[in-house]
C-alpha atoms as a PDB file:
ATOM      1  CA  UNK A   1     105.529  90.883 123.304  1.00  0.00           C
ATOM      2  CA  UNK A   2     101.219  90.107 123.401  1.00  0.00           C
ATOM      3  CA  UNK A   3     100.791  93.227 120.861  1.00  0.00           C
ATOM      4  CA  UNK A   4     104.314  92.589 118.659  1.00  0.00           C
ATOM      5  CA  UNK A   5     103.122  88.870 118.565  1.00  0.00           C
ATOM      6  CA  UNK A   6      99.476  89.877 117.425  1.00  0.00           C
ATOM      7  CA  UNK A   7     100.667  92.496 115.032  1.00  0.00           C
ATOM      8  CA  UNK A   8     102.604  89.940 113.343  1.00  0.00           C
ATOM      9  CA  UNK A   9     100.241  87.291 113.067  1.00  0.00           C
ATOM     10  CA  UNK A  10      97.673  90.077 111.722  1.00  0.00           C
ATOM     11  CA  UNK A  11     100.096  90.858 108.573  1.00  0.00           C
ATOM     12  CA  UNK A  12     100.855  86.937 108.002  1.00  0.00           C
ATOM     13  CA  UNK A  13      97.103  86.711 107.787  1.00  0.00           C
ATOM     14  CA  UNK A  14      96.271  89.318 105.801  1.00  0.00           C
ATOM     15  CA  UNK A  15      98.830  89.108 103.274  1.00  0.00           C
ATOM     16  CA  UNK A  16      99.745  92.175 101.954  1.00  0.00           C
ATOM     17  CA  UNK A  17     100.711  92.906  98.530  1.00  0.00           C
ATOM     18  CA  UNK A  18     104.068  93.425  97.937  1.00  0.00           C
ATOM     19  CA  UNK A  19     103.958  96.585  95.983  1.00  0.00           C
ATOM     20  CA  UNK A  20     100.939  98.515  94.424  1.00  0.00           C
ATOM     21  CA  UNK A  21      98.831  98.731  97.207  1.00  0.00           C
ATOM     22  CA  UNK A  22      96.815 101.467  96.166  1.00  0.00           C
ATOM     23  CA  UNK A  23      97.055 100.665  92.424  1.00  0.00           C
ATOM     24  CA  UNK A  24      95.605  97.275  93.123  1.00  0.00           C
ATOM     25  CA  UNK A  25      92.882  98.855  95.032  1.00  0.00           C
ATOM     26  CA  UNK A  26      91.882 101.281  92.170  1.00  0.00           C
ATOM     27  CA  UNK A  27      91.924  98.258  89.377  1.00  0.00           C
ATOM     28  CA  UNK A  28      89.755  95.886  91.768  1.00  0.00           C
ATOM     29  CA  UNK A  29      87.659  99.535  93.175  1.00  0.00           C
ATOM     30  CA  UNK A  30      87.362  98.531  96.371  1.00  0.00           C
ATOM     31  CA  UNK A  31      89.911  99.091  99.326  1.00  0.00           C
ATOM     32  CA  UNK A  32      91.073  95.719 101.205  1.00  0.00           C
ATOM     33  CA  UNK A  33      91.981  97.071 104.655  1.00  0.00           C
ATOM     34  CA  UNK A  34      93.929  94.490 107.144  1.00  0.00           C
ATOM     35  CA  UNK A  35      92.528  95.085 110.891  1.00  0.00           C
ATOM     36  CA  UNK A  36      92.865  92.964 114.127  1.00  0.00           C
ATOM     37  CA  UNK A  37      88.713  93.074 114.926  1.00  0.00           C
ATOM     38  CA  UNK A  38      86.750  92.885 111.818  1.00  0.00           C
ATOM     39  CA  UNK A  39      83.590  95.302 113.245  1.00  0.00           C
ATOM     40  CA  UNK A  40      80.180  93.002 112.707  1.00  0.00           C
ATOM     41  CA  UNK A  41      77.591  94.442 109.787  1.00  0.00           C
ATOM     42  CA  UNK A  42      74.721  96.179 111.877  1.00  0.00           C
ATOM     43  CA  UNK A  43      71.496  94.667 111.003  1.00  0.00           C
ATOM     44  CA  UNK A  44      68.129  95.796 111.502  1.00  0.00           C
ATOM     45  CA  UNK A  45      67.069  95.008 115.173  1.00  0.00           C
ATOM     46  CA  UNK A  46      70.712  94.716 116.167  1.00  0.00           C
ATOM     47  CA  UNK A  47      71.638  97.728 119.461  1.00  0.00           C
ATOM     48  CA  UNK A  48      74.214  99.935 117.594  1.00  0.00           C
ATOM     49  CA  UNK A  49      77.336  99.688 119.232  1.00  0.00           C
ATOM     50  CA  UNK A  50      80.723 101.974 119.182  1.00  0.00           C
ATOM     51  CA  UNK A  51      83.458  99.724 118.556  1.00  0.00           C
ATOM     52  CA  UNK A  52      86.196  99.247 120.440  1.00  0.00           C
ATOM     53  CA  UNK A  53      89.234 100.773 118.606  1.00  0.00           C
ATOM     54  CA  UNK A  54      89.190 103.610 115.806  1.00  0.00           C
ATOM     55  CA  UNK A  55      90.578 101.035 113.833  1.00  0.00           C
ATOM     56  CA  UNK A  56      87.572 100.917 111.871  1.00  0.00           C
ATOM     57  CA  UNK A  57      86.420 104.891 111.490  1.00  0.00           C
ATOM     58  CA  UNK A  58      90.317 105.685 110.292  1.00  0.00           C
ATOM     59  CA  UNK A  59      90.018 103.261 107.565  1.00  0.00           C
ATOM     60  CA  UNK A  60      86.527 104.844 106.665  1.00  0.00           C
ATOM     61  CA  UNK A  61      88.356 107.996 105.969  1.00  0.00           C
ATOM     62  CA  UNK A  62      91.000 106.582 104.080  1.00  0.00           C
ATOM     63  CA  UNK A  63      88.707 104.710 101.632  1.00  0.00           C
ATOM     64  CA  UNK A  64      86.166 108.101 101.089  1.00  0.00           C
ATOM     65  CA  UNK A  65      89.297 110.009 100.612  1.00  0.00           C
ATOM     66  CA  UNK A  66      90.242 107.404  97.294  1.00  0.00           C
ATOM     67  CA  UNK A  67      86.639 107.310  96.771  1.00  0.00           C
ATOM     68  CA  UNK A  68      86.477 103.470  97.280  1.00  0.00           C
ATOM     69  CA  UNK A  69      84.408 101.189  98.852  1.00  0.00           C
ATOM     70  CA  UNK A  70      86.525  99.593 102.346  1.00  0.00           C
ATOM     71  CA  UNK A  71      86.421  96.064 103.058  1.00  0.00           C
ATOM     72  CA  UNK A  72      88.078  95.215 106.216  1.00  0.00           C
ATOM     73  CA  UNK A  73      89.469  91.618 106.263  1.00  0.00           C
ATOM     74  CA  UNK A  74      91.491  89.630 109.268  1.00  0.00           C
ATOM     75  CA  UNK A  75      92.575  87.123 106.141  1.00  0.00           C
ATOM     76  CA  UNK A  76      93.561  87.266 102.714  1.00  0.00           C
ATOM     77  CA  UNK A  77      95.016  89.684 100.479  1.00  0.00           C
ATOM     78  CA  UNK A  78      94.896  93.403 101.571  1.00  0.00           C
ATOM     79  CA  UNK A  79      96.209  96.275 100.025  1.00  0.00           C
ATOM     80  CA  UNK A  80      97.487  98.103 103.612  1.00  0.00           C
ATOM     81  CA  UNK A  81      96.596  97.023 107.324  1.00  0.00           C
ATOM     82  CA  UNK A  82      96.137  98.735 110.200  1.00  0.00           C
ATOM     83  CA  UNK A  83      97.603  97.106 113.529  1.00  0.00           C
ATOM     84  CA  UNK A  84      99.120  98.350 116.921  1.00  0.00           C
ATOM     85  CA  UNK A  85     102.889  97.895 117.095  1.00  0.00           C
ATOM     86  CA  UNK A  86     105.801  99.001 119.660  1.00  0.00           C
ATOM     87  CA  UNK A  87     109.003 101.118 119.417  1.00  0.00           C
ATOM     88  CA  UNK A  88     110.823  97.963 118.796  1.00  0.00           C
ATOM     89  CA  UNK A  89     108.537  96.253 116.816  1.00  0.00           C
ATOM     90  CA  UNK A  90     110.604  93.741 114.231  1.00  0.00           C
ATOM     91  CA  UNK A  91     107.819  95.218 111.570  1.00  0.00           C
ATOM     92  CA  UNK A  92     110.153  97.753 110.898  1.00  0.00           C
ATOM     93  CA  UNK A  93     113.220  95.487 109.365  1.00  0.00           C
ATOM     94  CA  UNK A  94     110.481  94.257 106.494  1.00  0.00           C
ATOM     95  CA  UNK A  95     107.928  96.730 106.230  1.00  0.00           C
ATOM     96  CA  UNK A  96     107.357 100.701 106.446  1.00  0.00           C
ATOM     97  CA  UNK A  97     105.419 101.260 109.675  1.00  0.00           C
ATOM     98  CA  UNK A  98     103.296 104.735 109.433  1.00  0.00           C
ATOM     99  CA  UNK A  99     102.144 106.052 113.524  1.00  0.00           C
ATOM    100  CA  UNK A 100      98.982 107.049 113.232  1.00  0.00           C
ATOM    101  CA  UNK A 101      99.810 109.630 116.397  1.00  0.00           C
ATOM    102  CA  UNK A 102      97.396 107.548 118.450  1.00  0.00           C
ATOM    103  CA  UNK A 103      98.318 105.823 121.283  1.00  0.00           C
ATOM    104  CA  UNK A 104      97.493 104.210 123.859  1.00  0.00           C
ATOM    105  CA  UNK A 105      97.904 101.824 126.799  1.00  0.00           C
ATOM    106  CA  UNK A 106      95.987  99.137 128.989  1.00  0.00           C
ATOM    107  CA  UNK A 107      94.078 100.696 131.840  1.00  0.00           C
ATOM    108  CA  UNK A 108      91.788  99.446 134.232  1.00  0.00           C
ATOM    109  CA  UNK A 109      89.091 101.317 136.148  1.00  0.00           C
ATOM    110  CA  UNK A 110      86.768 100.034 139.101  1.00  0.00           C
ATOM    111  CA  UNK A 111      84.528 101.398 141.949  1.00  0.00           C
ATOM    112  CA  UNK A 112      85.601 103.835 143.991  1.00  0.00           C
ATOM    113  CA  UNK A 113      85.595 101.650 146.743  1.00  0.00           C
ATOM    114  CA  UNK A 114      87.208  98.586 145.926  1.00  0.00           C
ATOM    115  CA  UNK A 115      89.684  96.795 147.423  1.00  0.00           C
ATOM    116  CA  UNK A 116      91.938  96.027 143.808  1.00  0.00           C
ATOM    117  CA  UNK A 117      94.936  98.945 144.258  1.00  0.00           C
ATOM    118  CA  UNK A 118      97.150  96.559 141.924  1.00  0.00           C
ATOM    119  CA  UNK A 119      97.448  94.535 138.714  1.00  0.00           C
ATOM    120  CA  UNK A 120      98.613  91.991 140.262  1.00  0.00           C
ATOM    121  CA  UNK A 121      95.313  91.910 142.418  1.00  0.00           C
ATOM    122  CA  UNK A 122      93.025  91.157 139.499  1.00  0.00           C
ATOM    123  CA  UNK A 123      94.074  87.594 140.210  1.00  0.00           C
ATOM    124  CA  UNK A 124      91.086  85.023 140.310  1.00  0.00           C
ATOM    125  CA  UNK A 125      89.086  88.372 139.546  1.00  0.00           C
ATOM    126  CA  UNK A 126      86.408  89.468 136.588  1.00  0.00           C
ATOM    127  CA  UNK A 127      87.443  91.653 134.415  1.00  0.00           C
ATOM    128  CA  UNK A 128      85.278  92.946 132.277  1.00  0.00           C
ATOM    129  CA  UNK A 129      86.673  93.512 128.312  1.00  0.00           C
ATOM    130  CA  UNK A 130      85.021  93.700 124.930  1.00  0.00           C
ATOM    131  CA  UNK A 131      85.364  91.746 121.430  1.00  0.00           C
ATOM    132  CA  UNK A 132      88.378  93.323 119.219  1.00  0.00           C
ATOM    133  CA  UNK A 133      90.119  95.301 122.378  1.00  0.00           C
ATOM    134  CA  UNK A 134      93.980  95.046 122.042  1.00  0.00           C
ATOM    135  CA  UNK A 135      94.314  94.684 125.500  1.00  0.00           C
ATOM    136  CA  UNK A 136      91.419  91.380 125.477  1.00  0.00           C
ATOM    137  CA  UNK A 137      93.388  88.080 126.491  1.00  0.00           C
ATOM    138  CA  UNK A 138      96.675  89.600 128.001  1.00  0.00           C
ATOM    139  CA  UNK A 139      95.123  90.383 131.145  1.00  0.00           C
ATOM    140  CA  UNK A 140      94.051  86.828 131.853  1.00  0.00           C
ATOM    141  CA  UNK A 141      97.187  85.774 130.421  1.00  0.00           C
ATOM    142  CA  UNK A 142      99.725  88.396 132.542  1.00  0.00           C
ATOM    143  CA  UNK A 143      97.804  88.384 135.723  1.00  0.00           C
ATOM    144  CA  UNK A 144      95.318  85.284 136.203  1.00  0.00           C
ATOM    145  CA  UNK A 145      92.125  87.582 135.760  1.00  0.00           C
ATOM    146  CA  UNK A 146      88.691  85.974 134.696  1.00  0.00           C
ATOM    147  CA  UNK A 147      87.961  87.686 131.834  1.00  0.00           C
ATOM    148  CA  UNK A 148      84.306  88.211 130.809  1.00  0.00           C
ATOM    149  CA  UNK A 149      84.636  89.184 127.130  1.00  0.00           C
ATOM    150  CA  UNK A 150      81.517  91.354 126.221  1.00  0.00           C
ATOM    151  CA  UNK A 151      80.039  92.130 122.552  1.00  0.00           C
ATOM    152  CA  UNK A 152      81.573  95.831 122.580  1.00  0.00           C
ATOM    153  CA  UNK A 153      82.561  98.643 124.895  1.00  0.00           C
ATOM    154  CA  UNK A 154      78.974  99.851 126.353  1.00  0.00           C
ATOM    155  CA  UNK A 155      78.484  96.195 127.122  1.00  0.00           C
ATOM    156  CA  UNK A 156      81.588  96.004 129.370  1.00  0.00           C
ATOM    157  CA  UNK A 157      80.937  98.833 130.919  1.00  0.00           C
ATOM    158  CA  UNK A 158      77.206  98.077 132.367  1.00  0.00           C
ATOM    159  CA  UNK A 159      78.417  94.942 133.112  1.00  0.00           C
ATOM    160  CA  UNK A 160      80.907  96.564 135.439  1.00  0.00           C
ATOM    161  CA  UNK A 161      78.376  99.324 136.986  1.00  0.00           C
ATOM    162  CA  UNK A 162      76.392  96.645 137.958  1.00  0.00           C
ATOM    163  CA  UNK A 163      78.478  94.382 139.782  1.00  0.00           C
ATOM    164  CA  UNK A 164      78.758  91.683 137.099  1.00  0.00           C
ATOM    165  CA  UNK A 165      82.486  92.602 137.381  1.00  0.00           C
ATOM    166  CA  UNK A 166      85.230  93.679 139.842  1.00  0.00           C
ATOM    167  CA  UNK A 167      86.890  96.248 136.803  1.00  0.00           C
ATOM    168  CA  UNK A 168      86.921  96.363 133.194  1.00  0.00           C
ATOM    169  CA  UNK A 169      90.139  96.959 130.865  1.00  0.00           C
ATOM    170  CA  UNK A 170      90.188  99.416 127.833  1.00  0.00           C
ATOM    171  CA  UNK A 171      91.875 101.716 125.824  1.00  0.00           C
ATOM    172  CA  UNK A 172      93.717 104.164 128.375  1.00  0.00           C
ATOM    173  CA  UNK A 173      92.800 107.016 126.283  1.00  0.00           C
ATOM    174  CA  UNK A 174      88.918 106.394 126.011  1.00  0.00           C
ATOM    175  CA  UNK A 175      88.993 105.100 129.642  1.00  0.00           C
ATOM    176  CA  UNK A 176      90.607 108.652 130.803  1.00  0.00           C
ATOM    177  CA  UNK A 177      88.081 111.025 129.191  1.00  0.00           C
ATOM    178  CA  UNK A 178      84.924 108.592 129.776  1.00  0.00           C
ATOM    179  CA  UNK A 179      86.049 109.101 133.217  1.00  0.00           C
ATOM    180  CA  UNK A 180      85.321 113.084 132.912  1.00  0.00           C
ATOM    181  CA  UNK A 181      81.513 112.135 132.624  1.00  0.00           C
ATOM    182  CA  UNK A 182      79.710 113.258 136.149  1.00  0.00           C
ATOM    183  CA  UNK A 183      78.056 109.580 135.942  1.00  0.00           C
ATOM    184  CA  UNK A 184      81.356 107.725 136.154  1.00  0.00           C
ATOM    185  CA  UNK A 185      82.382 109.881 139.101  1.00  0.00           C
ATOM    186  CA  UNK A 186      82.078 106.747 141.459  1.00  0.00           C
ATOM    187  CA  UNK A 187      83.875 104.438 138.873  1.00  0.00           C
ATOM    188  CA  UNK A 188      87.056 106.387 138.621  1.00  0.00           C
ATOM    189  CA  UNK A 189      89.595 103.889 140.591  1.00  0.00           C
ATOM    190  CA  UNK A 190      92.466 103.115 138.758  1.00  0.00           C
ATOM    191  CA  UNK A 191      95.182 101.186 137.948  1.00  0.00           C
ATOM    192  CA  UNK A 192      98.458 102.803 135.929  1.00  0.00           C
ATOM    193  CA  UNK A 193      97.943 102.625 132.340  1.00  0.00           C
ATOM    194  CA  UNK A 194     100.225  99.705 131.176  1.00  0.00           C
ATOM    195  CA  UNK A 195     102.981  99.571 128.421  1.00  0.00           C
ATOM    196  CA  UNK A 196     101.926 101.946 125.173  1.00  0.00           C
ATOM    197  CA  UNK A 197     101.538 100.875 121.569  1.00  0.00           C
ATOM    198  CA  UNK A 198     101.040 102.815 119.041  1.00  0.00           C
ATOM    199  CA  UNK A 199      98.372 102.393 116.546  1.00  0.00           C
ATOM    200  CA  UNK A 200     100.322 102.564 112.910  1.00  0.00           C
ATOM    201  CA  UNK A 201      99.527 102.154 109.140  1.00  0.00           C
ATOM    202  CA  UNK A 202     101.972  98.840 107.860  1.00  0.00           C
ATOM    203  CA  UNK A 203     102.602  98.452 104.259  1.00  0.00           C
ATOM    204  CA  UNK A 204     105.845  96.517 102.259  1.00  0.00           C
ATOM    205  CA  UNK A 205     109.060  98.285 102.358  1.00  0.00           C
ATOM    206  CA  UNK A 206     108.730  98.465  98.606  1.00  0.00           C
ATOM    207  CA  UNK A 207     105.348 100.075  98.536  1.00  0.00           C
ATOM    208  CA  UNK A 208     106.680 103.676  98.382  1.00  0.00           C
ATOM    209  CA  UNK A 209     103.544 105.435  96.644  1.00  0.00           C
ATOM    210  CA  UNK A 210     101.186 104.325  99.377  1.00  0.00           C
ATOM    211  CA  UNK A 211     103.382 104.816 102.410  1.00  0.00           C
ATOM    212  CA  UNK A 212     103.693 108.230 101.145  1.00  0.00           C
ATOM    213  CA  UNK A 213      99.854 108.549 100.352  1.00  0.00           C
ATOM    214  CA  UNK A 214      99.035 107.380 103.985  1.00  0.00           C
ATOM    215  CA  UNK A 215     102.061 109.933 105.262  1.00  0.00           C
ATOM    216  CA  UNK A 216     100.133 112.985 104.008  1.00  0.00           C
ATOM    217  CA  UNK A 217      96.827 111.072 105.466  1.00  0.00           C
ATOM    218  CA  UNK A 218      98.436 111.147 108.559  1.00  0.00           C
ATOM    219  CA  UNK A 219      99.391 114.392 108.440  1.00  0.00           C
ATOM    220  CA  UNK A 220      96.373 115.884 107.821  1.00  0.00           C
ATOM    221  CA  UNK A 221      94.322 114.290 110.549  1.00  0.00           C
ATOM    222  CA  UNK A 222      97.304 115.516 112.526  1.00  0.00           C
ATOM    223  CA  UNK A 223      96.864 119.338 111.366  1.00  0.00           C
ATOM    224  CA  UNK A 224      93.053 119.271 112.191  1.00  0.00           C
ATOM    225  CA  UNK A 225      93.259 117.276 115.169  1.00  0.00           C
ATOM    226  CA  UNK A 226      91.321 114.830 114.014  1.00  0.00           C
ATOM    227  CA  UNK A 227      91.942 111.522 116.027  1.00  0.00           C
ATOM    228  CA  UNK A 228      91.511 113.527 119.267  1.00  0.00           C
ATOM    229  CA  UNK A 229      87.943 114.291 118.161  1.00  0.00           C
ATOM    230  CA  UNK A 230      86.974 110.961 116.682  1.00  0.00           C
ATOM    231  CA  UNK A 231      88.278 109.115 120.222  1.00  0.00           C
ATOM    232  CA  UNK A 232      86.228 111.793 122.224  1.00  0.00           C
ATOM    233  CA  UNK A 233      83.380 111.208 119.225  1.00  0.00           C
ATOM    234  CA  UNK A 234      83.532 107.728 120.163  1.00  0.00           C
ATOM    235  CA  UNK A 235      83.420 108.042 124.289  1.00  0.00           C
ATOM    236  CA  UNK A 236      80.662 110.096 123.807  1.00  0.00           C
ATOM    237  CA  UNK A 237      78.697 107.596 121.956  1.00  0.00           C
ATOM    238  CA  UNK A 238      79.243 104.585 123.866  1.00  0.00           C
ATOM    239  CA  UNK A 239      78.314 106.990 127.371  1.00  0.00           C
ATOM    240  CA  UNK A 240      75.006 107.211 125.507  1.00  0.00           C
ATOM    241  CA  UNK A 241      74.800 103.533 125.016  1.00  0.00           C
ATOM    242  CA  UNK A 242      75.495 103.023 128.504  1.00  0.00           C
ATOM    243  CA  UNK A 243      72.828 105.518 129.995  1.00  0.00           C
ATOM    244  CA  UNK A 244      70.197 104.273 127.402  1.00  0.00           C
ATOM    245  CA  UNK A 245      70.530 100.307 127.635  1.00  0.00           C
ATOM    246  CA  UNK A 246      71.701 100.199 131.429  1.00  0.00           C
ATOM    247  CA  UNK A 247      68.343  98.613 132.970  1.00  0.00           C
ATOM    248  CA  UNK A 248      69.580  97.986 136.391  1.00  0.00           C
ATOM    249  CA  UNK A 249      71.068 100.360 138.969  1.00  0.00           C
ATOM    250  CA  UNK A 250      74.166 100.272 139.946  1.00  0.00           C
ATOM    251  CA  UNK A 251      75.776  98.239 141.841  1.00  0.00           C
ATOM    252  CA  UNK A 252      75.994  99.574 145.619  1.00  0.00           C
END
């Protein structure tokens, strides 16, 4: 109900044309993306930081692929949004809903030796999560967790390595191969991934031409695998970030 309830609000917000998404984007040449997290502008002097999501990096592609600008937006008008929906989703009665083929669920991982062996235990506990996650809010919500709500992902995660938190909640998919690295090998307690969403394209019902532009999108990062490598792109990174920022040992 958190992600149909967020999706929703996302698309009121954004306001996405009717019809013409693509053919507005052309005449105006620049590509109005609706996302849930809007990713902050890197500045000089700023630590670069993966994102959360590959919200950001899909819509990247899209816009180089029309050979427009992107502009990502949480309000306003937008030509197509990006948002995480569910089987059920009422998106579907109003809108055409395009699956990425990413998905993913809430997952939690801790030291090896805690004590937390349900969700239900997080109660009264810190839980690490970062700016823009789906999952940020619904575990304080669901479960009574203090949530500790970090700039981005390699944040989070040092956080929880040195004991500034008792686990820390991210994508289940990122959280699963980060947990491959030798140097998580003693934070690899977990809970069961939660319910999965699915991370989807949304456009009007009536927008045919770009629902079936973002269709053969699809299908082509499909056919060349191409979200599996940009998710394992992304762990990759924010392991870096982690072993280059993390100033304190670990917590033992």
């Amino acid at each position: 109900m958190h992600t149909v309830r967020l999706t929703l609000l996302l698309l009121a917000a954004c306001g996405i044309a009717q019809a013409g998404g693509l053919d507005n984007a052309r005449q105006r040449g620049t590509l109005q993306a609706g996302i849930q997290y809007v990713v902050p502008e890197y500045r000089g002097g700023m630590k670069f930081r993966t994102p959360e999501t590959l919200d950001q990096a899909l819509l990247e592609d899209v816009a180089k692929r029309l050979k427009l600008p992107l502009a990502t937006v949480k309000g306003g008008k937008t030509d197509l949004a990006l948002a995480t929906v569910t089987d059920n989703d009422p998106l579907v009665r109003t809108h055409t809903v395009i699956p990425t083929g990413y998905t993913s669920a809430p997952m939690a991982i801790m030291r090896n030796d805690t004590d937390i062996k349900t969700w239900e235990q997080l109660k009264g506990r810190k839980v690490c999560v970062s700016e823009g996650g789906v999952h940020t809010g619904t575990i304080a919500a669901r479960y009574g967790a203090i949530e500790k709500v970090y700039r981005a992902p390699a944040d989070a995660f040092i956080a929880v390595r040195i004991g500034e938190c008792d686990a820390t909640v991210h994508d289940s998919a990122m959280l699963e191969e980060l947990i491959r690295y030798p140097e998580w090998k003693k934070f690899s307690a977990r809970l069961p991934a939660g319910p999965r969403t699915t991370l989807a394209f949304v456009v009007p019902a009536a927008d045919r031409k770009t629902a079936d532009y973002l269709k053969k999108v699809v299908a082509d990062w499909t056919s060349t695998g191409q979200l599996d490598k940009l998710m394992k792109s992304a762990v990759r990174n924010i392991a870096f970030e982690v072993y280059l920022d993390q100033t304190a040992p670990d917590c033992h």
